[in-house]
N, C-alpha and C. Protein backbone atom coordinates (compact mmCIF):
# COMPACT_ATOMS: atom_id res chain seq x y z
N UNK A 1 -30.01 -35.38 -20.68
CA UNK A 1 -29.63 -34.85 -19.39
C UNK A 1 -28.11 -34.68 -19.35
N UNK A 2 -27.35 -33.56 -18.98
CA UNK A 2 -26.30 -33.40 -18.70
C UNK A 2 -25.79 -33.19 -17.49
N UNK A 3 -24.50 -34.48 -17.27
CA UNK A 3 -23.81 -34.38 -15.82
C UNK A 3 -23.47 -33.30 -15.65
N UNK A 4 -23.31 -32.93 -14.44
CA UNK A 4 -22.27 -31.74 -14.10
C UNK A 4 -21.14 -32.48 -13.41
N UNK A 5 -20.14 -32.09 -13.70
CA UNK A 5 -18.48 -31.67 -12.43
C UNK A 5 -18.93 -31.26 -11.58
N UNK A 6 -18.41 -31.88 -10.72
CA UNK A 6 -18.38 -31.23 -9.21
C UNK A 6 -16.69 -30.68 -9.16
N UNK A 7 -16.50 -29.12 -8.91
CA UNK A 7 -15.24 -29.40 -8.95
C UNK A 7 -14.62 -28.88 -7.07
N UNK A 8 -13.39 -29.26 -6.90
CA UNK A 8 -12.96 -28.60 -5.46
C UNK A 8 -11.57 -28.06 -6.23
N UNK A 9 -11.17 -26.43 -5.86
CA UNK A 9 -10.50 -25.69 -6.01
C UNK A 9 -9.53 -25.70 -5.31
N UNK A 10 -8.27 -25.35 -5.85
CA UNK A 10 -7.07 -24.93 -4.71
C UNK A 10 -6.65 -23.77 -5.60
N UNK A 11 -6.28 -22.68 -4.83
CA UNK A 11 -5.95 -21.43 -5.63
C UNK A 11 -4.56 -20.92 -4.91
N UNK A 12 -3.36 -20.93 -5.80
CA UNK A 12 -2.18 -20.29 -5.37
C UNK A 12 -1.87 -19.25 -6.15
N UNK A 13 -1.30 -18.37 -5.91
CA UNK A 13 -1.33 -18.20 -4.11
C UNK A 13 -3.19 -17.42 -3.58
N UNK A 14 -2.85 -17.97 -1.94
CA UNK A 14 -4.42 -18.29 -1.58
C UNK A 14 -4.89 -16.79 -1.03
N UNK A 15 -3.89 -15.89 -0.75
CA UNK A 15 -4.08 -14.51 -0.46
C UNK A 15 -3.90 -13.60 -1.27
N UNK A 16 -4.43 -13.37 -2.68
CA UNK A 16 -4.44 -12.74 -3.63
C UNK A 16 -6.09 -12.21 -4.17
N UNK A 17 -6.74 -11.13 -3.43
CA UNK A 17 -8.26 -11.35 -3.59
C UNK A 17 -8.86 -10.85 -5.02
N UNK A 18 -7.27 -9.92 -5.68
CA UNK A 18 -7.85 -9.97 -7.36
C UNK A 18 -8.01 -11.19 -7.99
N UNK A 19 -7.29 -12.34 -7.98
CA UNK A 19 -7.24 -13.65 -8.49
C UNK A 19 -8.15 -14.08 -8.19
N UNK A 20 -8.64 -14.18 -7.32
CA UNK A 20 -9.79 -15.20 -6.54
C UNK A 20 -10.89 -14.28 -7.27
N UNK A 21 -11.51 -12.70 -7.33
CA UNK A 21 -12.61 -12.44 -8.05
C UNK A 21 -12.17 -12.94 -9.69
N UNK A 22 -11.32 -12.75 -9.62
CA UNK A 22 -10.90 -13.00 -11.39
C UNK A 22 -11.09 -14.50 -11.31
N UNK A 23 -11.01 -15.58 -10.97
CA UNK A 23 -11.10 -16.71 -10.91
C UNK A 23 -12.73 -17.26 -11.04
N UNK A 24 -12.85 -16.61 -10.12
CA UNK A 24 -14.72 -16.75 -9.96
C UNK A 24 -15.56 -16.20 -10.55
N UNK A 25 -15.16 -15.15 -11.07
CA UNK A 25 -15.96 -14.53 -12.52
C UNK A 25 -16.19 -15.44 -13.68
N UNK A 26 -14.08 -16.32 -14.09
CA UNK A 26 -14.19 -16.90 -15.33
C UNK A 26 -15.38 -17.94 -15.02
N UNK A 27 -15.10 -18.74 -13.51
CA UNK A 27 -15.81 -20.01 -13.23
C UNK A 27 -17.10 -19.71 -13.60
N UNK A 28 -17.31 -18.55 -12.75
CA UNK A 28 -19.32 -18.47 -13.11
C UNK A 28 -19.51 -18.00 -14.92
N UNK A 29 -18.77 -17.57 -15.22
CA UNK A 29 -18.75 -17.71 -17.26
C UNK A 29 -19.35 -18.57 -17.15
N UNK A 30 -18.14 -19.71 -17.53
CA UNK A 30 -18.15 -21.14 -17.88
C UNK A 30 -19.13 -22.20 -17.18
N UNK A 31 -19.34 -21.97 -16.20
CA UNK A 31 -20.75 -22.39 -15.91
C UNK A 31 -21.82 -21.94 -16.57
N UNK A 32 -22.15 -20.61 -17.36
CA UNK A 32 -23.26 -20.78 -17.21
C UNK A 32 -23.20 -20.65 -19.19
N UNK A 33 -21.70 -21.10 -19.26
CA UNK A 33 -21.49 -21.73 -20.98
C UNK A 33 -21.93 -22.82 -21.39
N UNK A 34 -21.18 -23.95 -20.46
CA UNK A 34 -21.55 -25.19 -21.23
C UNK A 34 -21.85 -26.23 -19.58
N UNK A 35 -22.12 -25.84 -18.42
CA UNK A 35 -22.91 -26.69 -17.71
C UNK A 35 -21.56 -26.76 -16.39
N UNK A 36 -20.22 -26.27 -16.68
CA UNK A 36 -19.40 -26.49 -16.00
C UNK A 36 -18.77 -28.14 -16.14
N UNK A 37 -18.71 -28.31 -17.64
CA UNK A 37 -17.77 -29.81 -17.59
C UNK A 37 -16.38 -29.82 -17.67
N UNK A 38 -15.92 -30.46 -16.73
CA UNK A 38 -14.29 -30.31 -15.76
C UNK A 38 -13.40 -30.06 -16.79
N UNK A 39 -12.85 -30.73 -17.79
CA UNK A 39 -11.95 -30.57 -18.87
C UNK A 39 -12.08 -29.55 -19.53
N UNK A 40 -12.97 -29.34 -19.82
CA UNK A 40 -13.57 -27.95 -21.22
C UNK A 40 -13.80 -26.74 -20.22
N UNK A 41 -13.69 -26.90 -18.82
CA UNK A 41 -14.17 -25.75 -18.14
C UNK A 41 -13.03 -25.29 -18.03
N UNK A 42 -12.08 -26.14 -17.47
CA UNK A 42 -10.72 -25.85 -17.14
C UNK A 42 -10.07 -25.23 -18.13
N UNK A 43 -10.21 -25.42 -19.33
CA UNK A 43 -9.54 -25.11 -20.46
C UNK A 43 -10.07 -23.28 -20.76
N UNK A 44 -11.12 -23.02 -20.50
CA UNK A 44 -11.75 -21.89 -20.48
C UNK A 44 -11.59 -20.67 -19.55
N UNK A 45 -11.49 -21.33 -18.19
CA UNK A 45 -10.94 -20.67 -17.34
C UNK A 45 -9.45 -20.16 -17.09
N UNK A 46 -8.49 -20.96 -17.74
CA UNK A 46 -7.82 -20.68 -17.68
C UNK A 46 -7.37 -19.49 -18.44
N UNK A 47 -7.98 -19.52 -19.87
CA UNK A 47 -8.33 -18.42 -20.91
C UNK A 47 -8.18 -17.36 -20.43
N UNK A 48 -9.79 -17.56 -19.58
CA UNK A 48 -10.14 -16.07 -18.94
C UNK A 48 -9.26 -15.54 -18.30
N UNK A 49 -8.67 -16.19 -17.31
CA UNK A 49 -7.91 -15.79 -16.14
C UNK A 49 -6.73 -15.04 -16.67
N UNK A 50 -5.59 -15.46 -17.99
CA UNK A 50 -4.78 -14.81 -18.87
C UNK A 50 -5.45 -13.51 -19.39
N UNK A 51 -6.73 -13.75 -20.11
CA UNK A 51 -7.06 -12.87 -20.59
C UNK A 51 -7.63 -11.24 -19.32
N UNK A 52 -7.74 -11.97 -17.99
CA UNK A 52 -8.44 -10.66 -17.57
C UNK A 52 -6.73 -10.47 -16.44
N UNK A 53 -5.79 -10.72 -16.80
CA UNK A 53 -4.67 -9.84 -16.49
C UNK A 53 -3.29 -10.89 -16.00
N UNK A 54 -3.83 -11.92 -16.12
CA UNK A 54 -2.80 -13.19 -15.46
C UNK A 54 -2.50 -14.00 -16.36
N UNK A 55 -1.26 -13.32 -17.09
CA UNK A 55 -0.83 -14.25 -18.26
C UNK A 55 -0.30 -15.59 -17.97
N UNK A 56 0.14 -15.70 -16.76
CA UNK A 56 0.97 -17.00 -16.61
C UNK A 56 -0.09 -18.02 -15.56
N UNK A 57 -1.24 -17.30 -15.60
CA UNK A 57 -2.04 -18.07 -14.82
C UNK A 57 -2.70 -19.85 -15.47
N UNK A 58 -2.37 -20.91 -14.90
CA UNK A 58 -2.58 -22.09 -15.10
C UNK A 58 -3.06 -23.36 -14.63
N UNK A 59 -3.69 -24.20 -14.79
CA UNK A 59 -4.90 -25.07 -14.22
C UNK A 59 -4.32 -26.54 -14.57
N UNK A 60 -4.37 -27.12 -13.63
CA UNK A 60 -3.54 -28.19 -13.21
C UNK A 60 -4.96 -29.22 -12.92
N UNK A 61 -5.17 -29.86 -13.44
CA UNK A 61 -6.31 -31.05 -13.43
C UNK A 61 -5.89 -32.52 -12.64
N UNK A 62 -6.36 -32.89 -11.54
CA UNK A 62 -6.18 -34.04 -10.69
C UNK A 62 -7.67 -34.71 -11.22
N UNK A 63 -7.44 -36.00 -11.05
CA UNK A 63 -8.90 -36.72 -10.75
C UNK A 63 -8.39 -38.41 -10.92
N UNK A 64 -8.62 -39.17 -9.93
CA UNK A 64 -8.65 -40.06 -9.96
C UNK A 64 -9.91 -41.03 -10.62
N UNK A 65 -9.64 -42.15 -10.50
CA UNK A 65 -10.94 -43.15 -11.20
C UNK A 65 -11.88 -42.79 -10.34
N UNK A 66 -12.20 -42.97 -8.90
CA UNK A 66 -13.26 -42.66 -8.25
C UNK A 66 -13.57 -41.25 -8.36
N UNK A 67 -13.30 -40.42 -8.26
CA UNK A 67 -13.49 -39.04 -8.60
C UNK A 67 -14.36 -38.74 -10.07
N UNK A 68 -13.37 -39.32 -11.17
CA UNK A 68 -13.98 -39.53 -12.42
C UNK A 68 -15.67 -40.35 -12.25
N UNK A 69 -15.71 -41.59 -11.25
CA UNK A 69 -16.99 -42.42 -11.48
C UNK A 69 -18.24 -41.28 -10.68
N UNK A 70 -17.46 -40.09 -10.14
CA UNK A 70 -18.31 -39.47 -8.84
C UNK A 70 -18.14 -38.21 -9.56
N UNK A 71 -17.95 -38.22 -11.11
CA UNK A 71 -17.76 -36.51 -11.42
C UNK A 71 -17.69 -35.46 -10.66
N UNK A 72 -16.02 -35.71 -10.15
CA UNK A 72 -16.03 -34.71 -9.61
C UNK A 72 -13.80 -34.53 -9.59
N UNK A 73 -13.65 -33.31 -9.61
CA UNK A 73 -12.28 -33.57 -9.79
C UNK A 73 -11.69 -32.01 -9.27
N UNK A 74 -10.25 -32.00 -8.88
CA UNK A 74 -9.48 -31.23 -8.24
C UNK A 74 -8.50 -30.14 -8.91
N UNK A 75 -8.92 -29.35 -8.81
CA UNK A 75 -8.28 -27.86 -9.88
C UNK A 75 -7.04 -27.47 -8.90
N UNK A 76 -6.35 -27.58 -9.51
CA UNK A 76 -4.91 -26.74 -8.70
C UNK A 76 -4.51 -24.88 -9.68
N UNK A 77 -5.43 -23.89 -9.12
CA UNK A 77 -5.26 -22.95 -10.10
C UNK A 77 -4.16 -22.01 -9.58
N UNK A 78 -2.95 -21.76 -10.55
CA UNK A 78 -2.04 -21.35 -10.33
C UNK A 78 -1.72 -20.27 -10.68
N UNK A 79 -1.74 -18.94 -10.18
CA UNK A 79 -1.79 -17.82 -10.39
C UNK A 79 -0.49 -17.31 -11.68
N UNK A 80 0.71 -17.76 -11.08
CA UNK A 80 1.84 -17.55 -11.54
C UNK A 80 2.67 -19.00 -12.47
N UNK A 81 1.73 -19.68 -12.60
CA UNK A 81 2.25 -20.81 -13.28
C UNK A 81 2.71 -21.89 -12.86
């Protein structure tokens, strides 16, 4: 059986609605790659996000111990770096 991440997003900047489809495209990828696990997803998404036009775009990983025991952790995705 494989956990999933739960993840909660913050996307800067938050009024940019190409980023946000470009964001949610890579996410739904990578979900439906390897189950959506937080580290390896992040690492993927961020990929995408360079690769589909946002070179300086970058993913900032929060998660505390409880977060970690509650798989679940906080993406700071940064459009411009």
């Amino acid at each position: 059986m494989q956990t999933v991440t739960h993840i909660r997003a913050t996307l800067k900047p938050w009024d940019d609605p190409d980023f946000h489809r470009a964001y949610e495209a890579a996410r739904h990828q990578t979900t439906e790659a390897d189950g959506g696990d937080g580290l390896h997803a992040a690492i993927l998404v961020e990929r995408l996000l360079r690769e589909a036009g946002f070179p300086h775009a970058r993913i900032e990983v929060e998660r505390t111990i409880q977060e970690a025991l509650a798989h679940t952790e906080h993406w700071l995705v940064l459009r411009d770096g």
